[in-house]
Protein backbone atom coordinates (compact mmCIF):
# COMPACT_ATOMS: atom_id res chain seq x y z
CA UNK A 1 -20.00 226.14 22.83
CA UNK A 2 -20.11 222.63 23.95
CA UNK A 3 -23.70 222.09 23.81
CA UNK A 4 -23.87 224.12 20.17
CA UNK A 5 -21.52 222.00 18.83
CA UNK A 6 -23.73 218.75 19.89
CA UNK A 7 -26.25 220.11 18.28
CA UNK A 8 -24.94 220.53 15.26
CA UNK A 9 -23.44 217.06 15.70
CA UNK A 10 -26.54 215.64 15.88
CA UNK A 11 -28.44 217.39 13.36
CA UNK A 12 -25.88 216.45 10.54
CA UNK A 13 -26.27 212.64 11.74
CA UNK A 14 -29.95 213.11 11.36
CA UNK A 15 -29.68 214.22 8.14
CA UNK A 16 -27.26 210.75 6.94
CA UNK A 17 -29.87 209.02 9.42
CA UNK A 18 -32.90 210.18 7.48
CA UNK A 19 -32.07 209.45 4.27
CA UNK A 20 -32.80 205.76 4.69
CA UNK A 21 -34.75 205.74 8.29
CA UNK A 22 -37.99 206.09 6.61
CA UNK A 23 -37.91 203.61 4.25
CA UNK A 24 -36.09 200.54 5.92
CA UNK A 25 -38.70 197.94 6.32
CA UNK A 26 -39.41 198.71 2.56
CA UNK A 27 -35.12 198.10 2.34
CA UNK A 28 -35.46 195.19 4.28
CA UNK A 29 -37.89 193.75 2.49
CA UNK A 30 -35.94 193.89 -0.72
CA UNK A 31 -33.49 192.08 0.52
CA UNK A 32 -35.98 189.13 0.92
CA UNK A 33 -37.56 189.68 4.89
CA UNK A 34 -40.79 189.69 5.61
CA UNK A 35 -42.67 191.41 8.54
CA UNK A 36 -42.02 188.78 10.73
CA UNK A 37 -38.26 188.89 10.69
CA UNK A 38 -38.61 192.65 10.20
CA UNK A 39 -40.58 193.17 13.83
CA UNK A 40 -37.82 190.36 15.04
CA UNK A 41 -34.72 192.56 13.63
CA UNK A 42 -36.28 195.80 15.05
CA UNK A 43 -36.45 193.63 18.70
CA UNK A 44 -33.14 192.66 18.91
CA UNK A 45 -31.67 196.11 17.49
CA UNK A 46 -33.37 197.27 20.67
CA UNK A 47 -32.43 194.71 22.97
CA UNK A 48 -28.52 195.46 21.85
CA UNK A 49 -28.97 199.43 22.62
CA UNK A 50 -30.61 198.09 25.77
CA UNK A 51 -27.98 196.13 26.34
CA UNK A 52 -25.18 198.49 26.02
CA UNK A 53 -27.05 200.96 28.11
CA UNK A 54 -25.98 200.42 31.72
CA UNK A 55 -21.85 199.85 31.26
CA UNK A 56 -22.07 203.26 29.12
CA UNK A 57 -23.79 205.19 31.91
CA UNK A 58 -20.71 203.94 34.56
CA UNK A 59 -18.44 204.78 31.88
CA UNK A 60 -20.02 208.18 31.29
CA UNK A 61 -20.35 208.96 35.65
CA UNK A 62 -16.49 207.14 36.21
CA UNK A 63 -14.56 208.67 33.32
CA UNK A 64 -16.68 211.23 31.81
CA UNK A 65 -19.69 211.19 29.33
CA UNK A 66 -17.31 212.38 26.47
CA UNK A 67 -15.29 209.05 25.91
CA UNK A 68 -18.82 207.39 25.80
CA UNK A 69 -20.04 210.13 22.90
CA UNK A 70 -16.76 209.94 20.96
CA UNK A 71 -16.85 206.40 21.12
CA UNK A 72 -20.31 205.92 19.83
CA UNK A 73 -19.74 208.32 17.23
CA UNK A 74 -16.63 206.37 15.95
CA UNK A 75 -18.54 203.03 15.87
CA UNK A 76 -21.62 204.34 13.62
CA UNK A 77 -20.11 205.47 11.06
CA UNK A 78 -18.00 202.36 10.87
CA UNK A 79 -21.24 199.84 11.38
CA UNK A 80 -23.09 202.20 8.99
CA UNK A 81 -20.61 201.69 6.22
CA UNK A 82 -20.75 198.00 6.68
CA UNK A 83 -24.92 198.37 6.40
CA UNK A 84 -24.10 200.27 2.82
CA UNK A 85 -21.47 197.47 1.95
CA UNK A 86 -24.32 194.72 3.19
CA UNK A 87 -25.69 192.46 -0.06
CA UNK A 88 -27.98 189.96 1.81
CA UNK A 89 -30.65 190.35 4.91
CA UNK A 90 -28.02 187.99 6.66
CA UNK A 91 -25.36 190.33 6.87
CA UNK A 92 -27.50 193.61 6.82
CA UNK A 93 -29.29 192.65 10.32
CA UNK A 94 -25.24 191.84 11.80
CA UNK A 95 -24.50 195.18 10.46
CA UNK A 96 -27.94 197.00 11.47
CA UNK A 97 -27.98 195.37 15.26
CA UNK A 98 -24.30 196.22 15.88
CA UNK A 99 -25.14 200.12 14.27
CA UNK A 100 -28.31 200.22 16.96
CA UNK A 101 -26.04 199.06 20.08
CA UNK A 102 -24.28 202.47 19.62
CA UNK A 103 -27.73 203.75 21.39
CA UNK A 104 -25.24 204.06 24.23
CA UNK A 105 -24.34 207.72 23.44
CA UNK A 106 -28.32 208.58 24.58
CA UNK A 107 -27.15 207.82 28.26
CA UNK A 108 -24.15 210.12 27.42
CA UNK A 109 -25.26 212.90 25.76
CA UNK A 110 -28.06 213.50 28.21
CA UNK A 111 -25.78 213.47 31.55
CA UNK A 112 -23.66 215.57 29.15
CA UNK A 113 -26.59 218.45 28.34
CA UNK A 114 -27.58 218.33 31.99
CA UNK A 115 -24.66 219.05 33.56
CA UNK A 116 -23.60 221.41 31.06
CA UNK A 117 -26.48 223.30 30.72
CA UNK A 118 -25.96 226.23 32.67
CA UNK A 119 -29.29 228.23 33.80
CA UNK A 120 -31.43 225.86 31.43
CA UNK A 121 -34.12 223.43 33.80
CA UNK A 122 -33.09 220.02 32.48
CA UNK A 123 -35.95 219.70 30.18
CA UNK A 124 -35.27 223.10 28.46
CA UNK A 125 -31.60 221.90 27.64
CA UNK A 126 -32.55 218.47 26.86
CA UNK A 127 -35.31 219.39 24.54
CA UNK A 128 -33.24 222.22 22.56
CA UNK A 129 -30.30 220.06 21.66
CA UNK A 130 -32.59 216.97 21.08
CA UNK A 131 -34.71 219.04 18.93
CA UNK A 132 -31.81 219.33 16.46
CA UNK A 133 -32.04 215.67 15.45
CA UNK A 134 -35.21 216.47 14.40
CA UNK A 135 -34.61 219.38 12.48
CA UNK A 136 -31.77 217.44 10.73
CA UNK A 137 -34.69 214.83 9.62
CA UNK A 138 -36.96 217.54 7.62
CA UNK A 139 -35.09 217.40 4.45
CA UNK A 140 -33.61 214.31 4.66
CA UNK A 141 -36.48 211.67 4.24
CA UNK A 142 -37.78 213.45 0.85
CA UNK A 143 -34.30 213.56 -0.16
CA UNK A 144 -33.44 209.71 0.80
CA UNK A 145 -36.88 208.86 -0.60
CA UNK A 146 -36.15 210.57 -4.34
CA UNK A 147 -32.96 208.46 -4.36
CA UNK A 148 -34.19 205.61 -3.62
CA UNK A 149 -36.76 205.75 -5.55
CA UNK A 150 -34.24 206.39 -8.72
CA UNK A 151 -30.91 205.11 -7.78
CA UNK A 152 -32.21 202.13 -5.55
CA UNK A 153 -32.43 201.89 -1.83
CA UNK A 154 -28.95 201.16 -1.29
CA UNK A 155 -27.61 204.97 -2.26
CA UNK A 156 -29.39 206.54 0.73
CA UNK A 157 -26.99 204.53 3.21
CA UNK A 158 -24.32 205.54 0.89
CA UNK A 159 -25.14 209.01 1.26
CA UNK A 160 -25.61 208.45 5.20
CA UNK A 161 -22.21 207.40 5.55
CA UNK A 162 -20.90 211.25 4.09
CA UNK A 163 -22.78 213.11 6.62
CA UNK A 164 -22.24 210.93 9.59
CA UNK A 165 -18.21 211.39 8.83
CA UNK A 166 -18.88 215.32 9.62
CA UNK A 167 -20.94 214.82 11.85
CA UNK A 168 -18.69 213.01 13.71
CA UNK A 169 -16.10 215.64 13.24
CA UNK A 170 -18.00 218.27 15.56
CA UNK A 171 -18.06 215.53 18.28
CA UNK A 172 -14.74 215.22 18.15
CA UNK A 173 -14.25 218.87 18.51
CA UNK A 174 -16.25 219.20 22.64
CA UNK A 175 -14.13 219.47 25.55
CA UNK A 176 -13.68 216.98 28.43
CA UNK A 177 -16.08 217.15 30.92
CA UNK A 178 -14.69 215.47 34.40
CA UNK A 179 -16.58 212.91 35.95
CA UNK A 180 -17.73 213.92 39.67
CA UNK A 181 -15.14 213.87 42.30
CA UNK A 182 -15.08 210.09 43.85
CA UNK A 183 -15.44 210.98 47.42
CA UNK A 184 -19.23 212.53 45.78
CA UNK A 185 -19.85 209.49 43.74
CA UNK A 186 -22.31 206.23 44.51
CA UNK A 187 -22.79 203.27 44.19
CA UNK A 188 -24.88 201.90 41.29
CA UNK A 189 -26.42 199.45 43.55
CA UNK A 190 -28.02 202.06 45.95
CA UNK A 191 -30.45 202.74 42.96
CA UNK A 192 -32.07 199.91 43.72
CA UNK A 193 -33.21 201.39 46.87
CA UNK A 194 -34.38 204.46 45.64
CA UNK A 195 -38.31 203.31 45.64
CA UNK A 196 -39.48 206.34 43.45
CA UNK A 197 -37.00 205.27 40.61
CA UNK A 198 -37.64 201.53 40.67
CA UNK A 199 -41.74 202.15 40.24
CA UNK A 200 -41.28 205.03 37.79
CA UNK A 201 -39.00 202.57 35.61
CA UNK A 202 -42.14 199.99 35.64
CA UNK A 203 -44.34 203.00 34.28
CA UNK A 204 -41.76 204.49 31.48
CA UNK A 205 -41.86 200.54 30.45
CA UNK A 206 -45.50 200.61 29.98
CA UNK A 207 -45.23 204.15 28.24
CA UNK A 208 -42.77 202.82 25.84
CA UNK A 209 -44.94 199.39 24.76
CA UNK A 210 -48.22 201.41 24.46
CA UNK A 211 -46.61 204.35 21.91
CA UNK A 212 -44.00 201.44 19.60
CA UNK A 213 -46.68 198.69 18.90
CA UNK A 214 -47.78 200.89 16.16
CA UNK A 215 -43.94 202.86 15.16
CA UNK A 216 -41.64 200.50 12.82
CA UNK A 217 -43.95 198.64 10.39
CA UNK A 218 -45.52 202.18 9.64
CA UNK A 219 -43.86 202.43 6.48
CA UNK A 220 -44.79 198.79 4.88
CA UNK A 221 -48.46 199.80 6.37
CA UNK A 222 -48.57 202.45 3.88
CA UNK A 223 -46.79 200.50 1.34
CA UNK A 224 -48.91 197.44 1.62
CA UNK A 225 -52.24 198.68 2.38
CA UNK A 226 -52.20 202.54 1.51
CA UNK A 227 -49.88 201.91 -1.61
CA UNK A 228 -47.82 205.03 -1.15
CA UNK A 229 -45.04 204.57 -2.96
CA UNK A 230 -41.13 205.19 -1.69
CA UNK A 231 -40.97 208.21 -2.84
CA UNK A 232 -44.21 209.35 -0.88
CA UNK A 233 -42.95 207.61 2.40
CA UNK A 234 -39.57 209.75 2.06
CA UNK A 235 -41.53 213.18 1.81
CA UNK A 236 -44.15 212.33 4.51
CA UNK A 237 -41.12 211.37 6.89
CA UNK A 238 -39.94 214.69 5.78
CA UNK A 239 -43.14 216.22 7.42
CA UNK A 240 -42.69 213.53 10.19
CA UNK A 241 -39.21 215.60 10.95
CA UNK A 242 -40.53 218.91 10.95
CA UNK A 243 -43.57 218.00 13.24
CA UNK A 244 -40.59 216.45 15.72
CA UNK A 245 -38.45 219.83 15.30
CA UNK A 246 -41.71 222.30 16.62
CA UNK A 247 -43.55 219.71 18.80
CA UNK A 248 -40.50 219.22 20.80
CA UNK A 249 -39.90 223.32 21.38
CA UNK A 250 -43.34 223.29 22.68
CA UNK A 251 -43.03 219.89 24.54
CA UNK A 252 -39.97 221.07 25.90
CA UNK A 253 -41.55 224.31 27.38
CA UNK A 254 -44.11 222.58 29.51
CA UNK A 255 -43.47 220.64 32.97
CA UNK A 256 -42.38 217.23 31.45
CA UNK A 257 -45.43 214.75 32.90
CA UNK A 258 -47.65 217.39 31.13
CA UNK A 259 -45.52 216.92 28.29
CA UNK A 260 -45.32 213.18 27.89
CA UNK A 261 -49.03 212.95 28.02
CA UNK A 262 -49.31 215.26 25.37
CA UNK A 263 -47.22 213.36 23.21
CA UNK A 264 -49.14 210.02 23.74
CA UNK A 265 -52.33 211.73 22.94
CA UNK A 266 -50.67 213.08 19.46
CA UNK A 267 -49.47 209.75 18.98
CA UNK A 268 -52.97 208.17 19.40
CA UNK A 269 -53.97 210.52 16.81
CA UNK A 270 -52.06 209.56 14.67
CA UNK A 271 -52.44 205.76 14.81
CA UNK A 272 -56.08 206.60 14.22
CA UNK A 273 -55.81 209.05 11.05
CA UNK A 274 -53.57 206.00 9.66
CA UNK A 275 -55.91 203.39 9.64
CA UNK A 276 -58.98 205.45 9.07
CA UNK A 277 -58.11 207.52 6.04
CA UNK A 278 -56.38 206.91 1.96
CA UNK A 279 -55.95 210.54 1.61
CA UNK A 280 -51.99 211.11 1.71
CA UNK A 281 -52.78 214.84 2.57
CA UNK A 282 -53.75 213.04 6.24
CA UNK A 283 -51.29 210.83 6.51
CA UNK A 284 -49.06 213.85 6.17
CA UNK A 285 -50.91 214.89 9.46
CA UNK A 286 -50.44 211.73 10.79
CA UNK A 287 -46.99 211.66 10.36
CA UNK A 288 -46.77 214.99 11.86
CA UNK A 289 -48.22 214.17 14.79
CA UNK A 290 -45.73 211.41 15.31
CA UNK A 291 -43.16 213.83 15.45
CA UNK A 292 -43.71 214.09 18.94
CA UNK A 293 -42.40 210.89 19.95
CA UNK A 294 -39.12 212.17 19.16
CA UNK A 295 -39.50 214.24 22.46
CA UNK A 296 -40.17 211.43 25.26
CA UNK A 297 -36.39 210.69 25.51
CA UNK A 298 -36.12 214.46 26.70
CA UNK A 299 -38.87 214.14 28.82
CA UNK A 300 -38.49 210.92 30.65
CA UNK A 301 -34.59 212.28 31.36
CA UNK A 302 -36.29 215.42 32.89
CA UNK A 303 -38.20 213.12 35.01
CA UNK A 304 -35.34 211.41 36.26
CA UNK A 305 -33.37 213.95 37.22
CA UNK A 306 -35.75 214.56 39.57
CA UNK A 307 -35.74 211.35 40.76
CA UNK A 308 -31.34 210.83 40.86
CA UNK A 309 -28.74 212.78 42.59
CA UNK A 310 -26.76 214.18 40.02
CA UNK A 311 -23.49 211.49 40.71
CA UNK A 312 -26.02 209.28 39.09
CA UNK A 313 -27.17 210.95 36.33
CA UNK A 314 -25.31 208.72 33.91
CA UNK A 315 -25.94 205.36 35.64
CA UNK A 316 -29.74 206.84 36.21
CA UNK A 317 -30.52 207.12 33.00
CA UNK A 318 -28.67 204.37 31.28
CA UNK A 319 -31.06 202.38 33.09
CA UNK A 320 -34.54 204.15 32.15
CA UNK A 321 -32.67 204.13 28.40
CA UNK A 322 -32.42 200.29 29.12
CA UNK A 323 -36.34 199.59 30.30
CA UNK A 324 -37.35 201.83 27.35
CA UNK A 325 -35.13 199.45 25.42
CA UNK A 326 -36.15 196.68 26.33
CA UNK A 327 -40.16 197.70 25.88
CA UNK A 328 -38.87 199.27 22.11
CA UNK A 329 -37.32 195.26 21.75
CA UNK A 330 -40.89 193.65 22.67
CA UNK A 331 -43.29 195.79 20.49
CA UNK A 332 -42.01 195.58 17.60
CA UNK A 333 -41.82 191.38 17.88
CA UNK A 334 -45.40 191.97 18.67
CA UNK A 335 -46.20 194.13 15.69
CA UNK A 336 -44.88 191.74 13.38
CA UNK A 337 -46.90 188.89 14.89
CA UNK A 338 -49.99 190.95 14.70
CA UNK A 339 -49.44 191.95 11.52
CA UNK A 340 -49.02 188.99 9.83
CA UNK A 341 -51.40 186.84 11.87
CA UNK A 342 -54.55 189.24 12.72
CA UNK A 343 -53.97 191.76 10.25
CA UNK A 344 -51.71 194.80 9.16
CA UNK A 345 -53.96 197.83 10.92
CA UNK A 346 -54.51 195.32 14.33
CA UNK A 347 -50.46 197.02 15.83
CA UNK A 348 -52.31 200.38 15.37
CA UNK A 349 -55.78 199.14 16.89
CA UNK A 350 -54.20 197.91 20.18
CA UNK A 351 -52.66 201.19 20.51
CA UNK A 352 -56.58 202.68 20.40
CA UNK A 353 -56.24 200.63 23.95
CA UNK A 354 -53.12 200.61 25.35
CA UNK A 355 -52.59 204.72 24.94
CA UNK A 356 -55.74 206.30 27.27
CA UNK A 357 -54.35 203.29 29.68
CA UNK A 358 -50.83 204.45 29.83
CA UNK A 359 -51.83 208.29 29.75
CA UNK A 360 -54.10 207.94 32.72
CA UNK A 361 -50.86 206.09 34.25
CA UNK A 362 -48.30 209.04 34.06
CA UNK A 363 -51.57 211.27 35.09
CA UNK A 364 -51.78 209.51 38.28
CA UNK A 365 -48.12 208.16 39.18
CA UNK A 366 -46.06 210.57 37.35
CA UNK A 367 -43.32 212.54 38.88
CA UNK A 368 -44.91 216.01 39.21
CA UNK A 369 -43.80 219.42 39.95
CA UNK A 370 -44.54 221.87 42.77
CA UNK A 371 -46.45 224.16 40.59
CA UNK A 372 -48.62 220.89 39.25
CA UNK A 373 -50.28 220.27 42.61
CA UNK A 374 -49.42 217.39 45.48
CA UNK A 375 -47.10 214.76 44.09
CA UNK A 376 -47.56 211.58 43.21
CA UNK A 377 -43.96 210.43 43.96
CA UNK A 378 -41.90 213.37 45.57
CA UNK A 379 -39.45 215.15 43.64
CA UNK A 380 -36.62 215.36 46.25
CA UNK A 381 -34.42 212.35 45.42
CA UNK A 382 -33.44 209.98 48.14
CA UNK A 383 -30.05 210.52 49.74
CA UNK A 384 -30.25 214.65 48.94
């Protein structure tokens, strides 16, 4: 019950979410920013998730990972409504950064799923509730992209704040979930002896800077150089959503270092079909493809539990949700440089170098399985 009623939580804030997702560097730049502040906003949206990762974690293992998940919820609708309210860039990147430091529900919601999840291997759970955000995304981008397109790009946040109201109903409806007993607990400090964690955080960083280089400034790409119009951009991150909804099921379904270098080969695939082509028909594909980045959260949390004793889930992966932060808070800085110094396809054409690099990283120092051969770091967490 607990876990449906997540999922339905998260698909309805997906679908206020996706309404104006798609289509906010195009918002942004309305409001008089160009790509250079745009890659700078996206960077410090990231660095305040990243920030906010770590004391939501020791909330979520000390008091339980449903104050964290109510709280969050609580907070976005009220930073949302001040992004609808917001007139000026000014007060729209206050509104937007404070909105992204609720990130600290990820943290929550997976110690949540995992400990909830019954007979379900982490990954299976983590992927099937995930996988609702994306579903919630299909029809909202080509919905949020009509009305912009007629009513102005300020409606879609308008019609965000609706669904993230009821969507924030459901969360208030799940049931407490204790914390572990404290005699079981640990410290967070004795992470930092746990070897296999430490170097696996170093490669998730990498991971994270090879596949965002080429992520936020996709839609002012296509705007800019493809001339798709807003309208276009809303239905394409329609097919975006429904490309994350069935790539995670099957991403889900396979051992997760498998997985994750699955989805950076999609996502080099895509960068490539964006540059390459006009056709929108392929940058439907493209966008597709990039549905599967929507699935390395779930992945990289399966790969940690392997790695964490499960009084640490919530600290554990507040801090991988952290390093992933902070590499989603340098790319896009990056991007924007790039793109305005070298050129608007160079973000995508470092990706054509930084992706084989990263994939033959997780192929080598992954975390894998007993069924995927001799481990590169073993599975058994230290202290178990």
């Amino acid at each position: 019950r607990n876990l449906k009623l997540i999922a339905a939580s998260l698909f309805l804030w997906a679908s206020g979410e996706g309404l104006f997702l798609f289509v906010l560097p195009n918002y942004m730049e309305s409001l008089g920013a160009d790509a250079v502040q745009i890659g700078l906003l996206f960077s410090i949206s990231a660095v305040a998730r990243a920030v906010s990762m770590i004391p939501a974690g020791l909330v979520s293992d000390h008091f339980g990972p449903r104050v964290a998940l109510v709280g969050g919820w609580i907070v976005g609708v009220i930073t949302g409504v001040m992004m609808a309210l917001s007139t000026n860039f000014f007060w729209f990147s206050i509104a937007f950064v404070l909105y992204n430091s609720t990130g600290w529900v990820i943290p929550a919601l997976s110690t949540y799923i995992t400990r909830g999840r019954g007979d379900l291997t982490p990954e299976r759970a983590l992927s099937s509730v995930f996988s609702m955000y994306s579903g919630g995304l299909i029809l909202a981008p080509f919905f949020g992209g009509m009305i912009g397109e007629r009513w102005g790009l300020r409606m879609p946040f308008v019609g965000a704040m609706i669904m993230f109201c009821i969507s924030t109903g459901f969360m208030l409806l799940i049931e407490y979930q204790p914390p572990h007993p404290a005699e079981d607990r640990l410290s967070p400090m004795t992470l930092t002896t746990n070897r296999r964690f430490i170097n696996f955080l170093f490669l998730i960083f990498a991971v994270i800077i090879s596949l965002n280089i080429g992520f936020d400034l996709a839609p002012k790409f296509l705007a800019d150089v493809k001339s798709i119009n807003v309208a276009q951009i809303g239905w394409i991150g329609s097919i975006n959503a429904i490309g994350g909804f069935l790539l995670n099921q099957l991403l889900g379904r396979r051992p997760p270092r498998r997985g994750l270098m699955l989805l950076m080969t999609l996502i080099l695939i895509y960068s490539l079909i964006l540059v390459n082509t006009s056709w929108i028909g392929w940058f439907a594909l493209a966008y597709f493809l990039r549905g599967g980045y929507f699935s390395f959260r779930s992945l990289i949390g399966a790969l940690v539990t392997r790695l964490a004793p499960a009084a640490q889930y919530g600290t554990s992966m507040a801090v991988a949700e952290t390093v992933m932060n902070g590499a989603a808070a340098t790319a896009p800085a990056l991007a924007g440089l790039l793109y305005e110094k070298v050129s608007p396809a160079s973000p995508f054409q470092l990706m054509w170098l930084l992706v084989p690099i990263a994939i033959f990283c997780v192929w080598q120092f992954a975390p894998k399985y007993e069924g995927e051969g001799r481990a590169s770091v073993l599975l058994k967490p230290e202290g178990t």
